[in-house]
N, C-alpha and C. Protein backbone atom coordinates (compact mmCIF):
# COMPACT_ATOMS: atom_id res chain seq x y z
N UNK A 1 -46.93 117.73 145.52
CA UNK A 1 -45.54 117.31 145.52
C UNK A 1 -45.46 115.97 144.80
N UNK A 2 -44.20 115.81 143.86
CA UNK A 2 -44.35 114.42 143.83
C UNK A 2 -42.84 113.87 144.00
N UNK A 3 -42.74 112.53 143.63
CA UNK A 3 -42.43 111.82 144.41
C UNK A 3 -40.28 111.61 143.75
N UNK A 4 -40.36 112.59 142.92
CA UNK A 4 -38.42 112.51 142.89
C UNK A 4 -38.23 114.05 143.52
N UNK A 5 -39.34 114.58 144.36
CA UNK A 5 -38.69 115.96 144.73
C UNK A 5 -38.78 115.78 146.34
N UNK A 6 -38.58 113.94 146.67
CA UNK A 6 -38.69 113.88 148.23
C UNK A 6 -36.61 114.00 148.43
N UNK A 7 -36.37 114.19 149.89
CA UNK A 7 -35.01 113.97 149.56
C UNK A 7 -34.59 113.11 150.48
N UNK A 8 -33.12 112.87 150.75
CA UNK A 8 -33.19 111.50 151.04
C UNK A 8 -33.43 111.41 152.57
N UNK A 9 -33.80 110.45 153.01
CA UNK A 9 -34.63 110.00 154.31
C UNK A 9 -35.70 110.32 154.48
N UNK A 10 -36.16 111.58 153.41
CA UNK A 10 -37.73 111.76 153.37
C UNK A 10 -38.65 111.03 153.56
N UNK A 11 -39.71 110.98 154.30
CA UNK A 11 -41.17 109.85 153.57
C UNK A 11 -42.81 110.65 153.23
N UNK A 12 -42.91 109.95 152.51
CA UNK A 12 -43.95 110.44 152.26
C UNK A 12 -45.21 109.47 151.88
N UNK A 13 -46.73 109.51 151.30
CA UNK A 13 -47.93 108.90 151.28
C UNK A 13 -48.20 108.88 149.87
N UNK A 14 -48.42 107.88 148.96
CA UNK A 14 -48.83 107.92 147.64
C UNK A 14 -50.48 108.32 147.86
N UNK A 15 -50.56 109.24 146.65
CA UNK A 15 -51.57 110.39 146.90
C UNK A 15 -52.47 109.85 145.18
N UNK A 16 -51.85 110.12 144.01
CA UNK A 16 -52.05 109.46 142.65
C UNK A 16 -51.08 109.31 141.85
N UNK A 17 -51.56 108.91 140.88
CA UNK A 17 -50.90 108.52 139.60
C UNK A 17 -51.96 108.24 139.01
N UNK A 18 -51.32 108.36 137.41
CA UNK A 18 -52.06 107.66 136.75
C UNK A 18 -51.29 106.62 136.05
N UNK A 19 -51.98 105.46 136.43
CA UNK A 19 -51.84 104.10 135.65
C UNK A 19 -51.09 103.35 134.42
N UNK A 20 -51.31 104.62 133.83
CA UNK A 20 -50.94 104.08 131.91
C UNK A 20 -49.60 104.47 132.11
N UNK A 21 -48.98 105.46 133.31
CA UNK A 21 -47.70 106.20 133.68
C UNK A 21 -46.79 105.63 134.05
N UNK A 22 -47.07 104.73 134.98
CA UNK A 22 -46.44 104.06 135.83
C UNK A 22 -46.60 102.29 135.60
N UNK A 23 -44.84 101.75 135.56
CA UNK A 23 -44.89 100.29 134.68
C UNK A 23 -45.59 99.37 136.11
N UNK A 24 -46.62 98.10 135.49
CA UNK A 24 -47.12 97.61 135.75
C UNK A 24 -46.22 96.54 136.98
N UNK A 25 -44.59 96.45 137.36
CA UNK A 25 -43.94 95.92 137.95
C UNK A 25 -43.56 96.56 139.19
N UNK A 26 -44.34 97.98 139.30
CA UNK A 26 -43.90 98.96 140.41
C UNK A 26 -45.39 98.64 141.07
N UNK A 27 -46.63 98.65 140.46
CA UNK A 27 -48.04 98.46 141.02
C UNK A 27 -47.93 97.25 141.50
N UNK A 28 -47.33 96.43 141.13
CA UNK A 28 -47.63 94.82 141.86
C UNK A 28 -46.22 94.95 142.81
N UNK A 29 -45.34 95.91 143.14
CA UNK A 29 -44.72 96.11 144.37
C UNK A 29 -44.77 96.72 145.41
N UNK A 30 -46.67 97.11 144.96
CA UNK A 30 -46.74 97.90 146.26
C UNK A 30 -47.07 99.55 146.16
N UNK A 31 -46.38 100.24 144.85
CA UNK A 31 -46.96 101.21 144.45
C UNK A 31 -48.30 102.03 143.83
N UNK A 32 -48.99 101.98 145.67
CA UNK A 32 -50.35 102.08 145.31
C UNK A 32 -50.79 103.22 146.13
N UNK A 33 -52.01 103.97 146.04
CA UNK A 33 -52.15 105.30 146.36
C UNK A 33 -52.73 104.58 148.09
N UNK A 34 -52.10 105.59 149.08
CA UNK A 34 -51.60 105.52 150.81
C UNK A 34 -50.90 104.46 151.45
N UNK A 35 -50.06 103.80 150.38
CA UNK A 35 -48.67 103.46 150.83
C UNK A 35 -47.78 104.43 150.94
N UNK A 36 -46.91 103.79 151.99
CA UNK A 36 -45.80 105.04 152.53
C UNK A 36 -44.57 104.59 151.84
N UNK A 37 -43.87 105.63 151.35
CA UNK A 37 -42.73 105.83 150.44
C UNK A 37 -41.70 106.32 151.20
N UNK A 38 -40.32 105.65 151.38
CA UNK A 38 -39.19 106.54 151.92
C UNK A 38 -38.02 106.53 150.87
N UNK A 39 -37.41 107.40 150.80
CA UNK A 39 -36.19 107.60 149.67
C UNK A 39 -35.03 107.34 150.12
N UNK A 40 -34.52 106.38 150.16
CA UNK A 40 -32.88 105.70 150.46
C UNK A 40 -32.31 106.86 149.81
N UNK A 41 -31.98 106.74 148.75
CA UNK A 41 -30.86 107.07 147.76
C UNK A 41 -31.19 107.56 146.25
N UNK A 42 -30.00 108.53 146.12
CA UNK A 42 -30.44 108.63 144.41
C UNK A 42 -28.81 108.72 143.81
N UNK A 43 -28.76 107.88 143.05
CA UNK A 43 -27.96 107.65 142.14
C UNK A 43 -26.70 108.72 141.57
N UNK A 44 -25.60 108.44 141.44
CA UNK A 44 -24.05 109.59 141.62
C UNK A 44 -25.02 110.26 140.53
N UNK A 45 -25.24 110.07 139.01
CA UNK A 45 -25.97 110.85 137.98
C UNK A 45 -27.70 110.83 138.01
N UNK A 46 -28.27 110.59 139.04
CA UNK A 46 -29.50 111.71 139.08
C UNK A 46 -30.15 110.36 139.07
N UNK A 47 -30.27 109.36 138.54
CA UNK A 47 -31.19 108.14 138.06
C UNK A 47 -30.46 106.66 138.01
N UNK A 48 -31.20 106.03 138.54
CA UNK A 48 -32.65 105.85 139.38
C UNK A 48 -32.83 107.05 140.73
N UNK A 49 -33.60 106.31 141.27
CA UNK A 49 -34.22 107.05 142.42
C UNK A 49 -34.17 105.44 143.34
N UNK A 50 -33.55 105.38 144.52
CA UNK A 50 -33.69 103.93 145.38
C UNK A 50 -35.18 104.63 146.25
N UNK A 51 -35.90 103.78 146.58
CA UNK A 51 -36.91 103.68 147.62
C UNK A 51 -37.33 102.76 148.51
N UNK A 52 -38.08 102.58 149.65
CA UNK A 52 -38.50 101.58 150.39
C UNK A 52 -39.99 101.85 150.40
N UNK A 53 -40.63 100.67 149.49
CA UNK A 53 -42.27 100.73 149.26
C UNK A 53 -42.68 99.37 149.49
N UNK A 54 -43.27 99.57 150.68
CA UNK A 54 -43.87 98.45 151.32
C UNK A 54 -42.70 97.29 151.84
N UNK A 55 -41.83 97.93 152.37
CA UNK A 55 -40.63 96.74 153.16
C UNK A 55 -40.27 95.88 151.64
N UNK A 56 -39.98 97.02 150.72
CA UNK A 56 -39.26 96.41 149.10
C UNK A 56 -38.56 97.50 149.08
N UNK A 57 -37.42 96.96 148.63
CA UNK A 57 -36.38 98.14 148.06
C UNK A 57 -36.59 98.32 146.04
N UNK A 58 -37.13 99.42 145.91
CA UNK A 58 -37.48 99.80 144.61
C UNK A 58 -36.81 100.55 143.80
N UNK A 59 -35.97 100.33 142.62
CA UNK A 59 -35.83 101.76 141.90
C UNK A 59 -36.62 102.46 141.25
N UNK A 60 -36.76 103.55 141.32
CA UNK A 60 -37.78 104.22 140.13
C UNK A 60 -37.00 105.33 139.27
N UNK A 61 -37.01 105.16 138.13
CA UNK A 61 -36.39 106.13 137.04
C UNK A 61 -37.10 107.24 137.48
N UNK A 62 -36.10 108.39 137.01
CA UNK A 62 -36.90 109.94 137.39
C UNK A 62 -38.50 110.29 136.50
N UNK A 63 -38.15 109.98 135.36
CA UNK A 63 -39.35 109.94 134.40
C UNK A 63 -40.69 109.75 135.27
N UNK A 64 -40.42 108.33 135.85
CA UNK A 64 -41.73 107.82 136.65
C UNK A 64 -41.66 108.38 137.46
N UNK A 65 -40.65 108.91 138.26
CA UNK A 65 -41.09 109.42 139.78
C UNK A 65 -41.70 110.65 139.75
N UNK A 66 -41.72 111.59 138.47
CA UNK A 66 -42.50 112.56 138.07
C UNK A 66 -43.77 112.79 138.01
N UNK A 67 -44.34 111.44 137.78
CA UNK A 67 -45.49 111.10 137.52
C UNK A 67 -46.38 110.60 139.05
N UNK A 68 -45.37 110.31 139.39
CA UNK A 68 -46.05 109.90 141.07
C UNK A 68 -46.56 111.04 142.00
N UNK A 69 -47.43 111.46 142.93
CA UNK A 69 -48.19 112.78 143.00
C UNK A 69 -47.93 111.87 144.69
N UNK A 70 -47.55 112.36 145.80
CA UNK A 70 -47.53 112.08 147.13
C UNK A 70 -47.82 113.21 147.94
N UNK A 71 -47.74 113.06 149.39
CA UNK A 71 -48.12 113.70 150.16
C UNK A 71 -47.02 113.13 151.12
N UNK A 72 -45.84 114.88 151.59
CA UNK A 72 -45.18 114.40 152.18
C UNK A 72 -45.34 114.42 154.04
N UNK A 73 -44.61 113.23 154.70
CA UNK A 73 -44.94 113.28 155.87
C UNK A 73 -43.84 114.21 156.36
């Protein structure tokens, strides 16, 4: 599963990614593999994606959240 096909109030466990995928301002917020991910909100047209990663409120474009590989709880 990954991580724009959680829905909202979902949570789930970062499982992988790969690196070169995902911008270097989401890894230093916390977006790291068995942090827990919950999905606030997604946007009236589809994008962003709102999240809560690591007691941070995050957006992530759908692009990236494609790329994010989780494990949902």
């Amino acid at each position: 599963m990954f991580l724009h096909q959680l829905k909202k109030g979902e949570k789930g466990v970062i499982k992988h990614f790969d690196i070169q995928s995902v911008p270097l301002k989401l890894v230093e917020l916390g977006c790291l593999p068995e942090n827990e991910v919950e999905l606030l909100q997604i946007a009236p047209l589809g994008c962003p994606y709102y999240f809560i990663i690591n007691d941070t409120r995050v957006a992530i474009r759908k692009e990236t959240a494609k790329q994010i590989e989780i494990e949902k709880l």
